[in-house]
Protein backbone atom coordinates (compact mmCIF):
# COMPACT_ATOMS: atom_id res chain seq x y z
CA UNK A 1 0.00 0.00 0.00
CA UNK A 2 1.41 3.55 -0.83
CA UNK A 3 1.31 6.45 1.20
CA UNK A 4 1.64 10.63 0.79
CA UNK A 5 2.69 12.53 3.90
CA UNK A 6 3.76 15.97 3.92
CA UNK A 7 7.01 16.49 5.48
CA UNK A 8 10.22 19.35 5.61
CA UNK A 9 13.76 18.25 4.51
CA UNK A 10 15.79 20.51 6.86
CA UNK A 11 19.40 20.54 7.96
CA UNK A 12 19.91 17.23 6.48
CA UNK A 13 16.47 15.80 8.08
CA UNK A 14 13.34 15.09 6.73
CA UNK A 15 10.58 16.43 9.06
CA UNK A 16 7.14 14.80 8.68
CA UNK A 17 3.93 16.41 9.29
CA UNK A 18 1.99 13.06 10.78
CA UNK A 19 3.09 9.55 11.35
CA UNK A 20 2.33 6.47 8.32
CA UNK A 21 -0.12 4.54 9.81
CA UNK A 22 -0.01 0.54 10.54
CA UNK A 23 4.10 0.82 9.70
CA UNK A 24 7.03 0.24 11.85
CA UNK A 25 9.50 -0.20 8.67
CA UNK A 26 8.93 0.54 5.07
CA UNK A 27 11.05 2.10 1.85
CA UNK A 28 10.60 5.05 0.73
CA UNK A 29 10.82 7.61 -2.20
CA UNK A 30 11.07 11.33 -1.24
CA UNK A 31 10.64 13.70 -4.30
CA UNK A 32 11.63 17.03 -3.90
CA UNK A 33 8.92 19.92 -4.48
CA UNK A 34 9.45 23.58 -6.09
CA UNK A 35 9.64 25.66 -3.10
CA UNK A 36 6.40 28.10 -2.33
CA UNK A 37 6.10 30.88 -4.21
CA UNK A 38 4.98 33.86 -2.19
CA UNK A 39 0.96 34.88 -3.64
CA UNK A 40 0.10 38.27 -4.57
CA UNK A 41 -2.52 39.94 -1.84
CA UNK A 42 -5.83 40.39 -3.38
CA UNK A 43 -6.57 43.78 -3.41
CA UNK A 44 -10.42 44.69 -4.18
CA UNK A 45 -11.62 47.96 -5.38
CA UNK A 46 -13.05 50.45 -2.91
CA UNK A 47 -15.06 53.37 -2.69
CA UNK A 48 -12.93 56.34 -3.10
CA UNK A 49 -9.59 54.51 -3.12
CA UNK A 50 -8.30 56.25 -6.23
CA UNK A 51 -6.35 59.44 -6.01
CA UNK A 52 -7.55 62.58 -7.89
CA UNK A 53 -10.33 65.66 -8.04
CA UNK A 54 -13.07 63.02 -9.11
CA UNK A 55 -14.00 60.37 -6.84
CA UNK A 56 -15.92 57.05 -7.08
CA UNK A 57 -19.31 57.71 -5.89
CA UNK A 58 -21.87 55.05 -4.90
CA UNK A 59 -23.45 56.23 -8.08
CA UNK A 60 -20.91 54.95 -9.75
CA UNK A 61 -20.79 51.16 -8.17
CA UNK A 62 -24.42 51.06 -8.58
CA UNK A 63 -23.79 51.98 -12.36
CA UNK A 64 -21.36 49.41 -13.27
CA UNK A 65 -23.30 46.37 -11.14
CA UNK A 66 -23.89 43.11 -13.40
CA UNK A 67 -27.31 42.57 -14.16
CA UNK A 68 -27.02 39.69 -16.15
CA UNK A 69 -26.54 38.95 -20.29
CA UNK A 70 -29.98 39.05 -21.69
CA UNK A 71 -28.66 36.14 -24.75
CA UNK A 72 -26.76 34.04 -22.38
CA UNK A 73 -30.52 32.05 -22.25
CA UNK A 74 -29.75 31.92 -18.22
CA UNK A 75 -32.21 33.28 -15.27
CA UNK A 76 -30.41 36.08 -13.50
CA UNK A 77 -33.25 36.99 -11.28
């Protein structure tokens, strides 16, 4: 039977995240991942977050909502 556990190869050790179960002794493979890339924040629009004489207004928001695509043959109510 195979089995996937996370682990950390450290300082020469490999670190696992939980004990195989039902094994005392066993081979094993270890494949080395591509290490985490850091993600990007998600930043969402606000009201008024842009610099400048003219401002977002709620207006505005209200103006560009999605009301649904009248040929897309779906119910958007």
């Amino acid at each position: 039977m195979l089995q996937s556990i996370e682990g950390v190869y450290k300082n020469g050790n490999i670190e696992l995240s939980e004990l195989p179960s039902d094994l005392s002794e066993s081979r094993v493979i270890v494949t080395f991942l591509e290490p985490k890339k850091p993600q990007d924040k998600r930043q969402i629009m606000q009201l008024g977050m842009f610099s400048g004489n003219k401002q977002s207004t709620e207006k505005d928001f209200k103006i560009s909502e999605f009301h649904g695509d009248a040929e897309d043959g779906l119910d958007w109510s």
